[in-house]
N, C-alpha and C. Protein backbone atom coordinates (compact mmCIF):
# COMPACT_ATOMS: atom_id res chain seq x y z
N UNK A 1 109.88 -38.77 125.13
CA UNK A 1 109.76 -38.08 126.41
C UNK A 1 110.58 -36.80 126.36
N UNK A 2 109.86 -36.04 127.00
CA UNK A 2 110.78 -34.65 126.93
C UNK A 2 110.37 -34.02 128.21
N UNK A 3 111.19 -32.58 128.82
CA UNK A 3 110.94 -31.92 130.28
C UNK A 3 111.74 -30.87 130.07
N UNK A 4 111.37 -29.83 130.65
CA UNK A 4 111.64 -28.25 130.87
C UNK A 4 111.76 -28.48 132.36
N UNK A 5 112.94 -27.85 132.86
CA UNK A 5 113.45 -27.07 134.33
C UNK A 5 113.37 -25.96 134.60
N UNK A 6 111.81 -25.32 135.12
CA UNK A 6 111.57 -23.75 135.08
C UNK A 6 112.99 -23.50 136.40
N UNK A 7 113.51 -24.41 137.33
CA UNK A 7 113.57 -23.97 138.84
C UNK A 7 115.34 -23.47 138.61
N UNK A 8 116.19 -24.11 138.11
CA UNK A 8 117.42 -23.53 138.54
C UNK A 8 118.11 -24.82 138.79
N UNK A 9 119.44 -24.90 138.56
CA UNK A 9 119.79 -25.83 140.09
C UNK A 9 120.17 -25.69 140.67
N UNK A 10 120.55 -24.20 141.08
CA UNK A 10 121.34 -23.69 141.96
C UNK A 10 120.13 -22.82 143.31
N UNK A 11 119.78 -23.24 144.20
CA UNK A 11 119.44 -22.97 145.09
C UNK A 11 120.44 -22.42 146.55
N UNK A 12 119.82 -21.35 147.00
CA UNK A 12 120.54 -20.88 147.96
C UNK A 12 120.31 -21.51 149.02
N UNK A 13 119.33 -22.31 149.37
CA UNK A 13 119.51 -23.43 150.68
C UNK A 13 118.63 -24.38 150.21
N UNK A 14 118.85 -25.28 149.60
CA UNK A 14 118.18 -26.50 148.85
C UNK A 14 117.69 -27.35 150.34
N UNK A 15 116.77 -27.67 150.06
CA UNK A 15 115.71 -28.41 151.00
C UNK A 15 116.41 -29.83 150.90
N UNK A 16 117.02 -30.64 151.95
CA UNK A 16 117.21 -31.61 152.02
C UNK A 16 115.93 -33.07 152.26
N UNK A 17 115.98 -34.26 151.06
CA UNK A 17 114.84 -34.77 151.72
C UNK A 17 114.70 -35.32 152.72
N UNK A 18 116.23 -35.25 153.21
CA UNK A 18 116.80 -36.27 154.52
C UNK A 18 115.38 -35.03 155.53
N UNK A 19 115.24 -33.87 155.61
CA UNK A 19 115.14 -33.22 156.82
C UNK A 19 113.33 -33.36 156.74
N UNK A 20 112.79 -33.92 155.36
CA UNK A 20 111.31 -33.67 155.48
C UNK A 20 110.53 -35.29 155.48
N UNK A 21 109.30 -34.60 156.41
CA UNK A 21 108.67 -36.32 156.86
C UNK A 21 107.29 -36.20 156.01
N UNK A 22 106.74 -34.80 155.81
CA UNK A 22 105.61 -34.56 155.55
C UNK A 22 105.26 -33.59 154.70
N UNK A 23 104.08 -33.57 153.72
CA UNK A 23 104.06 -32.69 152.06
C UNK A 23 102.33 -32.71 152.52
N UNK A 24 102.17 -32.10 152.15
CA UNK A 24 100.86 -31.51 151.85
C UNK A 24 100.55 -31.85 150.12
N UNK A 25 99.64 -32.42 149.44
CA UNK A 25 99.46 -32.42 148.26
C UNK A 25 97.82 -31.79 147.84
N UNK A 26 98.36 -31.06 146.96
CA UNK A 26 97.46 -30.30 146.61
C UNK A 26 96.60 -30.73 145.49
N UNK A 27 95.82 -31.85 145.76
CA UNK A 27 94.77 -32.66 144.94
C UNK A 27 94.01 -33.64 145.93
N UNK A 28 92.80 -33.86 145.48
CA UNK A 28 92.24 -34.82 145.63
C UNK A 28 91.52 -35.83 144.92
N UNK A 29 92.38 -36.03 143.88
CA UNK A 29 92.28 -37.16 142.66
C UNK A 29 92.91 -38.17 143.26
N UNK A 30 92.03 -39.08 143.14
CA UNK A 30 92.35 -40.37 143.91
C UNK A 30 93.34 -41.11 143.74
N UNK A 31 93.84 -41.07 142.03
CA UNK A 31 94.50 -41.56 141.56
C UNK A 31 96.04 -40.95 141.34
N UNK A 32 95.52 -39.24 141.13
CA UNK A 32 97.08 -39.04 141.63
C UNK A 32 97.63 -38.93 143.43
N UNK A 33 96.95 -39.35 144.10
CA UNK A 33 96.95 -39.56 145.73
C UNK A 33 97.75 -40.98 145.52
N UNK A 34 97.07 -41.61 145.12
CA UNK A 34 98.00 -43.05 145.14
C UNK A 34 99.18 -43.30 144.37
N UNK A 35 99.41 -42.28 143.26
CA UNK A 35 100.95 -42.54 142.81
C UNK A 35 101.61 -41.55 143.39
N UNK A 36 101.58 -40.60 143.70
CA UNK A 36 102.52 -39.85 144.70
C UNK A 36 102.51 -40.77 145.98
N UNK A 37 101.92 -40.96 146.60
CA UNK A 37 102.16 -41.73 148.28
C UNK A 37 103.00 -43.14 147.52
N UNK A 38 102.64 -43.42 146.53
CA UNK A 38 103.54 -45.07 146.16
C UNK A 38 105.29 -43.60 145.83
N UNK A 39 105.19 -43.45 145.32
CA UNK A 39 106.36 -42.27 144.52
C UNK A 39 107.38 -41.93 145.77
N UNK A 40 106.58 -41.51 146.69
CA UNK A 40 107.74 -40.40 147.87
C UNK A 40 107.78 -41.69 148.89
N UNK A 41 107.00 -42.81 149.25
CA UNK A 41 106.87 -43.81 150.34
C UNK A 41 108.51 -44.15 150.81
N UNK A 42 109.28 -44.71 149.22
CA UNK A 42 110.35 -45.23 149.38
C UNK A 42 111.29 -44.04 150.61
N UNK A 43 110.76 -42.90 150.25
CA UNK A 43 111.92 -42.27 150.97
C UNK A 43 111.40 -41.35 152.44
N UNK A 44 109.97 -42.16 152.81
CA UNK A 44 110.29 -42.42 154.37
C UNK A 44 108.84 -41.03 154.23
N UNK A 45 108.60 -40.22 153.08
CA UNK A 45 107.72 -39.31 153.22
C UNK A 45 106.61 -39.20 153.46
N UNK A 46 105.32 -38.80 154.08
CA UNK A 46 104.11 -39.13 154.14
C UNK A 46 103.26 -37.87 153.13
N UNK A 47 102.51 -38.28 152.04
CA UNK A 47 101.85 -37.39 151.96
C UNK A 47 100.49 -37.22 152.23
N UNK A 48 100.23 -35.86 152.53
CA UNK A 48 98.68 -35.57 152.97
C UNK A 48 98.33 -35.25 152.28
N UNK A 49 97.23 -35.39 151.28
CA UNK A 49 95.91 -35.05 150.71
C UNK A 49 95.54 -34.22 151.33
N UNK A 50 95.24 -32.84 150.58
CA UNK A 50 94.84 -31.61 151.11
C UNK A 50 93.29 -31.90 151.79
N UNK A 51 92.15 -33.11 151.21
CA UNK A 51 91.24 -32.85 151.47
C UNK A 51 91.42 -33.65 152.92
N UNK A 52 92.23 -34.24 153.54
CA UNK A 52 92.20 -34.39 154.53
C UNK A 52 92.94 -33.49 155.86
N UNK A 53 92.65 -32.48 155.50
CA UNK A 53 92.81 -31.58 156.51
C UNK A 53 92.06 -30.37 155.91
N UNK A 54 90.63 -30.96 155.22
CA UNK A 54 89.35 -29.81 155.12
C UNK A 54 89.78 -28.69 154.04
N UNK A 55 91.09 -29.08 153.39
CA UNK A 55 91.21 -28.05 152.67
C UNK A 55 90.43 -28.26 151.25
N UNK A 56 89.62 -27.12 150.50
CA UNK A 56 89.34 -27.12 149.68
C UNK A 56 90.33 -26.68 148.15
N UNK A 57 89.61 -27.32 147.04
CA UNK A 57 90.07 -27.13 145.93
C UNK A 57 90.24 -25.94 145.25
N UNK A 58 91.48 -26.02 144.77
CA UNK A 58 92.25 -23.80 144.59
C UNK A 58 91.45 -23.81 143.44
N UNK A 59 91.33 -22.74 142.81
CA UNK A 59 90.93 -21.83 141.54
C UNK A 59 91.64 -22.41 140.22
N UNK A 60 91.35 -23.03 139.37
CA UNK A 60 92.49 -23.02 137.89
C UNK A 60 91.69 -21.92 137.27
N UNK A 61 92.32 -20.91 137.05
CA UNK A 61 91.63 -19.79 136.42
C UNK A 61 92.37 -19.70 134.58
N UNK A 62 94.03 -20.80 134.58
CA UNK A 62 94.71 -20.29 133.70
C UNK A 62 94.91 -20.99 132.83
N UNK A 63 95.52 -20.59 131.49
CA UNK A 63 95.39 -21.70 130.30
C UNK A 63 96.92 -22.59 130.11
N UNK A 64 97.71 -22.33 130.83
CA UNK A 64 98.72 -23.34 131.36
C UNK A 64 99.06 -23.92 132.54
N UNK A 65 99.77 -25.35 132.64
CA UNK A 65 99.83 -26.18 133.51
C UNK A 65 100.62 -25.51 134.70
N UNK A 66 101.38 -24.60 134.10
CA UNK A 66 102.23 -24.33 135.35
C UNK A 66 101.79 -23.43 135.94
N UNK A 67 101.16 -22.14 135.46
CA UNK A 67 100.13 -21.28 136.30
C UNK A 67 99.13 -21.94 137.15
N UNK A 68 98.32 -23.09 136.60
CA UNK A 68 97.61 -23.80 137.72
C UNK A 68 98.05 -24.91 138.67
N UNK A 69 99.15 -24.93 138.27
CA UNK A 69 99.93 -25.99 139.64
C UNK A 69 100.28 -25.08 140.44
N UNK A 70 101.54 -23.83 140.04
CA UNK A 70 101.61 -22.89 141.20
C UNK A 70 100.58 -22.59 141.98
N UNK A 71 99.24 -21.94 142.11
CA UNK A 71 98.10 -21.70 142.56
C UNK A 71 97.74 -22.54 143.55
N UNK A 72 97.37 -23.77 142.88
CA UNK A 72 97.33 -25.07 143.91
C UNK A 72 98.32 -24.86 144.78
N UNK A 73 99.24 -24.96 144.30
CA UNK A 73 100.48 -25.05 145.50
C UNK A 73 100.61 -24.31 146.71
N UNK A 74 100.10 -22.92 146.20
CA UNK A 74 100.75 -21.96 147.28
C UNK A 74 99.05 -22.02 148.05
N UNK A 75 98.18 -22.19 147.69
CA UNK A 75 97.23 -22.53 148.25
C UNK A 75 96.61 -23.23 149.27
N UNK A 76 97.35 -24.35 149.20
CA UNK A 76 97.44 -25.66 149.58
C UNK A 76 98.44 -25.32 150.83
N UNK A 77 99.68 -24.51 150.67
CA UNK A 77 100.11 -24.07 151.60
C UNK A 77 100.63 -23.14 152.55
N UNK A 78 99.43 -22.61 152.12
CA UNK A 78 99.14 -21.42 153.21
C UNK A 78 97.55 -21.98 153.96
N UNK A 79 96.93 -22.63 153.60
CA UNK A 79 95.79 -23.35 154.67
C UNK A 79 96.22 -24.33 155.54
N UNK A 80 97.53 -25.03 155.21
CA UNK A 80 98.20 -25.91 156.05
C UNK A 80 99.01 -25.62 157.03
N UNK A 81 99.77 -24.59 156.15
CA UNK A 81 101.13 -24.23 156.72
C UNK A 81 102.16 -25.47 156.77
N UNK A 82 101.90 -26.35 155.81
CA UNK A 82 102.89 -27.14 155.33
C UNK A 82 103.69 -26.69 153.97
N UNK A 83 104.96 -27.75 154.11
CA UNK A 83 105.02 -27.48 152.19
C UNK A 83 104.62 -27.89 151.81
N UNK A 84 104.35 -27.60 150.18
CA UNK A 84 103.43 -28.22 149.40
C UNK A 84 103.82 -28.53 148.36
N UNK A 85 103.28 -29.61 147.56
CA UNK A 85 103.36 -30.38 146.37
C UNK A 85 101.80 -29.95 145.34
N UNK A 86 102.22 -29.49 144.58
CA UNK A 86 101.22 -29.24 142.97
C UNK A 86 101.43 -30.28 141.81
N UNK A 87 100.59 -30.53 141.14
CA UNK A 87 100.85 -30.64 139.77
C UNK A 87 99.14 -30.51 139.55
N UNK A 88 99.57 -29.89 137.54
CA UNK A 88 98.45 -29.65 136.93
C UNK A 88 98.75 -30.50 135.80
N UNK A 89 97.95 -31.87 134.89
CA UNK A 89 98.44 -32.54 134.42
C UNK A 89 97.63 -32.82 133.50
N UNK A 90 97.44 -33.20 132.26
CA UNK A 90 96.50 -33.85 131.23
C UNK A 90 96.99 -34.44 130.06
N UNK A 91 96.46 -34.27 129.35
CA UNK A 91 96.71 -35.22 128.03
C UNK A 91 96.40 -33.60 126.61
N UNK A 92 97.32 -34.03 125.73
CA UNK A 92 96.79 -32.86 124.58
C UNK A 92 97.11 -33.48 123.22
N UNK A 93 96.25 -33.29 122.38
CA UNK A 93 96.52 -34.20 121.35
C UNK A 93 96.73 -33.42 120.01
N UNK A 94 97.87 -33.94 119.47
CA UNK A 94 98.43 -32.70 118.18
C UNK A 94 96.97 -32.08 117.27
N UNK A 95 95.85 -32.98 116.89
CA UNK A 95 95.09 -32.84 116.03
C UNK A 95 93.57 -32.17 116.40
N UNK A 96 94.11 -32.16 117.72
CA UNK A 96 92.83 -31.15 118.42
C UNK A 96 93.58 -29.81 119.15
N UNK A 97 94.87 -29.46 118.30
CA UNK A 97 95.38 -27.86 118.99
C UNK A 97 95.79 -27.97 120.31
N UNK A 98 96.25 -29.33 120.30
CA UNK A 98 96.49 -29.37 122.46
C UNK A 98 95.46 -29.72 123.30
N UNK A 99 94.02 -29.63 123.10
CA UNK A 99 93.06 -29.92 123.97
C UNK A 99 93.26 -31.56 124.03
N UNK A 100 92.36 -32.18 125.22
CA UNK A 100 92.05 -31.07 126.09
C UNK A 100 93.09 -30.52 127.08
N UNK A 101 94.27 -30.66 127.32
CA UNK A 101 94.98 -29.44 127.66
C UNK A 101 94.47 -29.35 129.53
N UNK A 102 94.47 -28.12 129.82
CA UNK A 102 94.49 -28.13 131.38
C UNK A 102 92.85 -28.24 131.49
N UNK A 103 91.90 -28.51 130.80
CA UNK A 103 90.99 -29.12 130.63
C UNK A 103 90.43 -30.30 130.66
N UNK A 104 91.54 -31.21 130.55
CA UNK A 104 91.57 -32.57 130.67
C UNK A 104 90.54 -33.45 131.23
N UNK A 105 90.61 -32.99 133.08
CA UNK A 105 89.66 -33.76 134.02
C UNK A 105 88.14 -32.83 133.64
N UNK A 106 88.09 -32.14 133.05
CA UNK A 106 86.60 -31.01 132.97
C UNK A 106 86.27 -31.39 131.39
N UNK A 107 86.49 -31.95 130.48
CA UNK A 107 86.40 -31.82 129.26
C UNK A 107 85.09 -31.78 128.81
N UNK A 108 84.16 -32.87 129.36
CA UNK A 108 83.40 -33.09 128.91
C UNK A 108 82.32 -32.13 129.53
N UNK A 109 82.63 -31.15 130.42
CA UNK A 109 81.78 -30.20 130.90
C UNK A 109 81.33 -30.55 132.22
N UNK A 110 79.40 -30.46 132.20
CA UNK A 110 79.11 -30.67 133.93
C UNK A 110 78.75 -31.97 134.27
N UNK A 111 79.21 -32.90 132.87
CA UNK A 111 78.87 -34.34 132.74
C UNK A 111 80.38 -34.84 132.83
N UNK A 112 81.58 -34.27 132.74
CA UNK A 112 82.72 -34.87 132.84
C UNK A 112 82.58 -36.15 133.99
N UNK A 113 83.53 -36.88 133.35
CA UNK A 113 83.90 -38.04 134.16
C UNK A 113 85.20 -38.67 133.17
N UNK A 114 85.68 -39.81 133.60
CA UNK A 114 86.60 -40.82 132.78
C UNK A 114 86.08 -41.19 131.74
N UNK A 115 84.98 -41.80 131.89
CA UNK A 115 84.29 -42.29 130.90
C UNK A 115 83.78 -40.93 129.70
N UNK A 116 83.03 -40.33 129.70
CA UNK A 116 82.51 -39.31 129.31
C UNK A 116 84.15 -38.08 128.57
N UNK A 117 84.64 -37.85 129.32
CA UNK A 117 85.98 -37.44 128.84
C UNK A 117 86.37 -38.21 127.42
N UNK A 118 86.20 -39.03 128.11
CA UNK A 118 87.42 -40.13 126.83
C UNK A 118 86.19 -40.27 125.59
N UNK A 119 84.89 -40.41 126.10
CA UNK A 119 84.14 -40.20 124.95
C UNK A 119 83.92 -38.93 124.17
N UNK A 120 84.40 -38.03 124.64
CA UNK A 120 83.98 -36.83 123.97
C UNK A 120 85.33 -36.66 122.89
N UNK A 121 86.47 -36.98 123.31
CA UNK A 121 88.08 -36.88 122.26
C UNK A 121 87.47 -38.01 121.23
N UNK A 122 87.00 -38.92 121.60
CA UNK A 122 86.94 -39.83 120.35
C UNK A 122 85.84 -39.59 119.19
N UNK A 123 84.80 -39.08 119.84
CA UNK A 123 83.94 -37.87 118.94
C UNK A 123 84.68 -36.96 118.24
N UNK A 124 85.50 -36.18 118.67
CA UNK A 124 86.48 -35.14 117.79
C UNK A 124 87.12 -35.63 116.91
N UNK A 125 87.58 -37.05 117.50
CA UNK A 125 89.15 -37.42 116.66
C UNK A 125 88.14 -38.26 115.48
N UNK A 126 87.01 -38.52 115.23
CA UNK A 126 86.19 -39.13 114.51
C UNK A 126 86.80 -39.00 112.91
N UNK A 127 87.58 -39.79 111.94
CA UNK A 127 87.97 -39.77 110.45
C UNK A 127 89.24 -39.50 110.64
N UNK A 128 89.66 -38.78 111.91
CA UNK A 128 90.89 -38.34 112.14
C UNK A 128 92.33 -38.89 112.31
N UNK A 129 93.52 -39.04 111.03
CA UNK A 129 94.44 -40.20 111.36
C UNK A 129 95.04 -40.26 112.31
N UNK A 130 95.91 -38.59 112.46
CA UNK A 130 97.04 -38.22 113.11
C UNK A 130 96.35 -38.35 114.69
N UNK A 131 96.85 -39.16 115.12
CA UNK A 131 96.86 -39.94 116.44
C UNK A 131 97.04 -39.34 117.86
N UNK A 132 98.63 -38.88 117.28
CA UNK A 132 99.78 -38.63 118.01
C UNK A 132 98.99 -37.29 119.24
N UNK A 133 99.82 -38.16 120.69
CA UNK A 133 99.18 -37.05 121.73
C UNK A 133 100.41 -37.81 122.72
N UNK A 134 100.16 -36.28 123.72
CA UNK A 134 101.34 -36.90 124.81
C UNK A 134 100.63 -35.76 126.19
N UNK A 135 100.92 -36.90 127.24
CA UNK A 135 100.94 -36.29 128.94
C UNK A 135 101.66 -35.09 129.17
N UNK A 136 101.08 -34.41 129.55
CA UNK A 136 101.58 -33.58 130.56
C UNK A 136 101.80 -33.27 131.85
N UNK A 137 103.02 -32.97 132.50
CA UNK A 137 102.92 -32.33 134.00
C UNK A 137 103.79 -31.87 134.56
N UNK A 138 103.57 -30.53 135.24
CA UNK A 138 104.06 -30.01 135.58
C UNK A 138 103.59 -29.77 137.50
N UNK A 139 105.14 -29.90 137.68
CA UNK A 139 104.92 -30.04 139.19
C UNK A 139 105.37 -28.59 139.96
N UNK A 140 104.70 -28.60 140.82
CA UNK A 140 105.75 -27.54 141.59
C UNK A 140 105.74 -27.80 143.22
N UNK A 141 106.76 -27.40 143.74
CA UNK A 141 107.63 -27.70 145.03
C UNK A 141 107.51 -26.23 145.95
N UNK A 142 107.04 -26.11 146.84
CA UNK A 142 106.66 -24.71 147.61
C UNK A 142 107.03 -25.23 149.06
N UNK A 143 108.20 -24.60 149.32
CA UNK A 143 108.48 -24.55 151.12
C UNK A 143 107.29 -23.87 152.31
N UNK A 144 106.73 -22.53 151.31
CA UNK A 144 105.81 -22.38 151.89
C UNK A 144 104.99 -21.54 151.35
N UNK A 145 103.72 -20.45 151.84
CA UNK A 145 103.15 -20.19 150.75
C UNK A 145 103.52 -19.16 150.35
N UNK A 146 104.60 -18.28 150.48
CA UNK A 146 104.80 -17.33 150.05
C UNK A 146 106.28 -17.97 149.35
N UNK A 147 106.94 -18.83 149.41
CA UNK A 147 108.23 -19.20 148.74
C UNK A 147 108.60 -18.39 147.13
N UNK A 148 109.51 -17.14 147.35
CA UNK A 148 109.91 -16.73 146.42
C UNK A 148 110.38 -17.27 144.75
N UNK A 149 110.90 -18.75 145.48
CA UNK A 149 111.81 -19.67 144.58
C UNK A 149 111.04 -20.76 144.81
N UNK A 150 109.99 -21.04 144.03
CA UNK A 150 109.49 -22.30 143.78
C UNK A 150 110.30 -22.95 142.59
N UNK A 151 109.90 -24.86 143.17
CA UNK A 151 110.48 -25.39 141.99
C UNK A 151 110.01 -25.94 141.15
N UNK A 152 109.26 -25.52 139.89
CA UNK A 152 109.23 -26.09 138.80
C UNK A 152 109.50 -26.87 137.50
N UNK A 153 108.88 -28.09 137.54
CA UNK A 153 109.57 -29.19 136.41
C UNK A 153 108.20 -29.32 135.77
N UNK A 154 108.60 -29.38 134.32
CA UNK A 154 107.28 -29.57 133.68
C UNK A 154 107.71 -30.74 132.53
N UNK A 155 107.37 -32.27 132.27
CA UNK A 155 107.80 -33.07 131.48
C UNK A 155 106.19 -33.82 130.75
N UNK A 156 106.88 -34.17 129.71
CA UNK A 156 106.07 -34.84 128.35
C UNK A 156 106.30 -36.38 128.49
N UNK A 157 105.11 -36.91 128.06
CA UNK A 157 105.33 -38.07 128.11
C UNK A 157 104.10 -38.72 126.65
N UNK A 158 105.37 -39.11 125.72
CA UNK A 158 104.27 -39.25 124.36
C UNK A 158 103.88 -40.95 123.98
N UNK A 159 102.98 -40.40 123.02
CA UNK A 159 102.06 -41.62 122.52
C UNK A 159 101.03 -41.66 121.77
N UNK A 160 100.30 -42.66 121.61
CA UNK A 160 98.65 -42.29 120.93
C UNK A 160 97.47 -42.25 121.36
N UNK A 161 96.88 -42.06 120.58
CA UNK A 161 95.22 -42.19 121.46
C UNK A 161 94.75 -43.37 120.37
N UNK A 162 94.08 -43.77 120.87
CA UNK A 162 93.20 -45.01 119.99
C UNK A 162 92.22 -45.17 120.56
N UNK A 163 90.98 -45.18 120.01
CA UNK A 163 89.51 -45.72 120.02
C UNK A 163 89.07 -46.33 121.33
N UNK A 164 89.67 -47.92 121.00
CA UNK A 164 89.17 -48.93 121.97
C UNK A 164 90.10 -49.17 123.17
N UNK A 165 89.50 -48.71 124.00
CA UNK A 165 90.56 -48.86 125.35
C UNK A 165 91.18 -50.10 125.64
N UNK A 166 92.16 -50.40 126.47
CA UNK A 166 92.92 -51.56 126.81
C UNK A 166 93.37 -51.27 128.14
N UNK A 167 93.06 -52.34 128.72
CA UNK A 167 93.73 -52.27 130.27
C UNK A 167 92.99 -51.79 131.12
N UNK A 168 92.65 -51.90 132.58
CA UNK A 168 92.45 -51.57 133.77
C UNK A 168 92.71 -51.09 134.53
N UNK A 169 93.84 -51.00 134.38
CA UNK A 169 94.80 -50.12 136.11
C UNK A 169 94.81 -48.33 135.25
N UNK A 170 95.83 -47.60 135.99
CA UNK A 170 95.21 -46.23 135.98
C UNK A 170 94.03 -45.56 135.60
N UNK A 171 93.68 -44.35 135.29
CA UNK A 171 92.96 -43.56 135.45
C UNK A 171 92.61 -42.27 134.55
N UNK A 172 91.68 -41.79 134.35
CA UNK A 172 91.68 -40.64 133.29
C UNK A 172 91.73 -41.03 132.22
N UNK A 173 92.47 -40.68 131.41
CA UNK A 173 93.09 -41.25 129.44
C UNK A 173 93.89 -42.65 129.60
N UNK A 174 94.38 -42.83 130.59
CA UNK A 174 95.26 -44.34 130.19
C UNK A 174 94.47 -45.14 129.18
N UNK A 175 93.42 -45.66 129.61
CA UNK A 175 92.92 -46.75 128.57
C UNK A 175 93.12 -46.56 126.89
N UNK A 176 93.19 -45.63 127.04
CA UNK A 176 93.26 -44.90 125.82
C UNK A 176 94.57 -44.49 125.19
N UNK A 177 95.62 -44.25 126.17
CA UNK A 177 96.67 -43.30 126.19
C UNK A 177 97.68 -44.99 125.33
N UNK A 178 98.32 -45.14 124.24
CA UNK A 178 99.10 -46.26 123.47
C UNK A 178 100.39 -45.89 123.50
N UNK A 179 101.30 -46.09 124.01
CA UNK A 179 102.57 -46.33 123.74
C UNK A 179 102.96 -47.17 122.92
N UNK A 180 103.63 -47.02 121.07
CA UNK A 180 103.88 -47.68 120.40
C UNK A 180 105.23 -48.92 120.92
N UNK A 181 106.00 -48.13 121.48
CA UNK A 181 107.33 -48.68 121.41
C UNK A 181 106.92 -49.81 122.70
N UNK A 182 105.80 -49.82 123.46
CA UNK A 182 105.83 -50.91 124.34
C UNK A 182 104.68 -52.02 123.95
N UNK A 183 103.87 -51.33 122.57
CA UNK A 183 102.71 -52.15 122.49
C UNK A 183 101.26 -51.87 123.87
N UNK A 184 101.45 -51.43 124.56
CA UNK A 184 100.56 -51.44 125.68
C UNK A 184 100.12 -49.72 125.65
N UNK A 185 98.88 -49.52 126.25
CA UNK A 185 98.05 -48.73 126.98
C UNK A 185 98.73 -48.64 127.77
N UNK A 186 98.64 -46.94 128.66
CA UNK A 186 98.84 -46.82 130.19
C UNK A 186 98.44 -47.57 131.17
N UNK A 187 97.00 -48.27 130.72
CA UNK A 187 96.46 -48.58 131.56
C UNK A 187 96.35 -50.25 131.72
N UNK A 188 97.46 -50.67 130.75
CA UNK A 188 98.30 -51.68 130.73
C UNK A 188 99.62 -52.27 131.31
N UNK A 189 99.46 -50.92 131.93
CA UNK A 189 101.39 -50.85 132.30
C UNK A 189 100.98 -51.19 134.32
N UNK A 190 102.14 -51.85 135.21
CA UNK A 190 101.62 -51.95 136.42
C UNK A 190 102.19 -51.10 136.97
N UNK A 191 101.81 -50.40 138.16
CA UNK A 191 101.97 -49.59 138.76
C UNK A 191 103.35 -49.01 138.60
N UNK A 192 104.38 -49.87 138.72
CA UNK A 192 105.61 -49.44 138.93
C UNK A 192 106.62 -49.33 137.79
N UNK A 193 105.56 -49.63 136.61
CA UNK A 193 106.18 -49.79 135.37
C UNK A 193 105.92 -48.38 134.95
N UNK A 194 104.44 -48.01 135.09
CA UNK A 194 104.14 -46.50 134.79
C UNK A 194 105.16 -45.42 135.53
N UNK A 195 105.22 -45.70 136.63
CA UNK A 195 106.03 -45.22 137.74
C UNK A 195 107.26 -44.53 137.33
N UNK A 196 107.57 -45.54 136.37
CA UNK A 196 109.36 -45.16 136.40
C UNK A 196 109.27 -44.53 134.74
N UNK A 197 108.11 -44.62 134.02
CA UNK A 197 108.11 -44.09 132.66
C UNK A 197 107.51 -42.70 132.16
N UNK A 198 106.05 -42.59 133.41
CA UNK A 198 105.37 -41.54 133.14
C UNK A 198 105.41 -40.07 133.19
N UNK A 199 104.96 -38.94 132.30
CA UNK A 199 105.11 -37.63 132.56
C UNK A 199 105.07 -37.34 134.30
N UNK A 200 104.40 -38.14 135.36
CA UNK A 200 104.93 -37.84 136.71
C UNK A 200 105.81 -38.38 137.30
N UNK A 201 105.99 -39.47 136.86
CA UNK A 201 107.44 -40.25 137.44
C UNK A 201 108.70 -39.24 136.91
N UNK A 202 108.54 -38.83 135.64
CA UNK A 202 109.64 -38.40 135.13
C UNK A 202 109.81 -37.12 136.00
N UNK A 203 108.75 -36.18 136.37
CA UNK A 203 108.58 -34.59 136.86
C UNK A 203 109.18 -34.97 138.30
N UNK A 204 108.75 -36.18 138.95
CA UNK A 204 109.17 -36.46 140.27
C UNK A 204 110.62 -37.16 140.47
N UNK A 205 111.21 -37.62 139.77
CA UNK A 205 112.36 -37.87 139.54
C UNK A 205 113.29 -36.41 139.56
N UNK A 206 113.17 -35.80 138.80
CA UNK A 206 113.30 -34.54 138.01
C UNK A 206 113.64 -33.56 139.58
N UNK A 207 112.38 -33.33 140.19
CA UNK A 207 112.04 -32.53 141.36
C UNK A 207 113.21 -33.09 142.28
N UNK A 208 113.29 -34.61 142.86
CA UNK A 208 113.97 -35.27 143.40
C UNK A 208 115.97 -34.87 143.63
N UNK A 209 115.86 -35.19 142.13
CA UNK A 209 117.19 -34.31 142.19
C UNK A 209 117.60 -33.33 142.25
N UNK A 210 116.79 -32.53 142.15
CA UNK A 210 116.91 -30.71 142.92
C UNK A 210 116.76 -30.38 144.35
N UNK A 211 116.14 -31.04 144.55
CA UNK A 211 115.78 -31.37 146.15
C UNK A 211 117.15 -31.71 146.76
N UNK A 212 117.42 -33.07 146.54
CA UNK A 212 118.53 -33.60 147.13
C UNK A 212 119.59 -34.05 146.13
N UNK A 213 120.48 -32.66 145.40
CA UNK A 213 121.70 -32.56 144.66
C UNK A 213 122.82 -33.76 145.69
């Protein structure tokens, strides 16, 4: 596991989480909807799913995670006029140059899906030994939409890819996604096990303590 701190920790008026009830999230992936609302719940936060307040999906125009989380972000909150929560997140695998990269959920084109995704890497990785691939995500934290000082955390979360999927629970690459050192798939791991291990648990942890030093 590894993570970069684009944000600082020195903020000139750090956002207390004691003072916030409500986030705007700038996705409507079902699945990252349900680990953020499980993620911030403990501490009393509600988050909104942008598509429930009609907002539509921002532009990824860029070839890194953190250019397209910012975007989302400030996007997300300036149609609300809430703050807002981003992340841009995928999987990249050493032996395919990083792809698919911020490509991830689109990989497979105008046929993408979970299924279809995960079939198209295993087509590539076809004879291919070197395994080795790891999560990405990078989050960002926007008071509002013009916030000068956004906060950015961007963390890794490694492992393999293998063939035959394992497990049921999460979403996207998990089935796929092997953690040697636990023996299990992502999509092996239960909610709260991923929770406390994954490239977003780790980014939201991360965020957490900048928030509330």
């Amino acid at each position: 596991m590894s993570s970069v701190n684009y944000s600082g920790q020195h903020l000139h008026n750090p956002l207390a989480i004691a003072s916030m009830q409500k986030l705007v999230l700038a996705s409507n992936s079902t699945g990252k909807i349900r680990e953020f609302t499980a993620l911030f719940a403990p501490l009393g936060i509600t988050i909104i799913p942008q598509g429930d307040l009609g907002i539509g999906a921002a532009e990824e125009p860029y070839f890194t995670f953190v250019e397209n989380a910012l975007t989302k972000a400030r996007h997300a909150s300036k149609e609300s006029n809430l703050s807002a929560l981003a992340d841009d997140s995928g999987i990249c695998i050493a032996a395919l140059d990083g792809k698919p990269g911020v490509r991830s959920a689109r990989y497979a084109g105008e046929e993408s899906s979970d299924a279809n995704n995960n079939a198209t890497v295993i087509a590539e990785l076809r004879g291919i030994a070197d395994r080795r691939a790891h999560y990405v995500c990078a989050l960002v934290f926007i008071r509002h939409a013009l916030d000068p000082e956004p906060i950015i955390v961007q963390t890794q979360w490694h492992g393999e890819f293998i063939d035959v999927p394992r497990g049921n629970a999460g979403f996207g690459y998990d089935p796929h996604f092997f953690i040697p050192a636990l023996d299990k798939t992502a999509a092996e791991l239960d909610p709260a096990e991923k929770n406390n291990i994954s490239h977003r648990g780790q980014a939201l942890r991360q965020l957490l303590g900048i928030l509330n030093p």
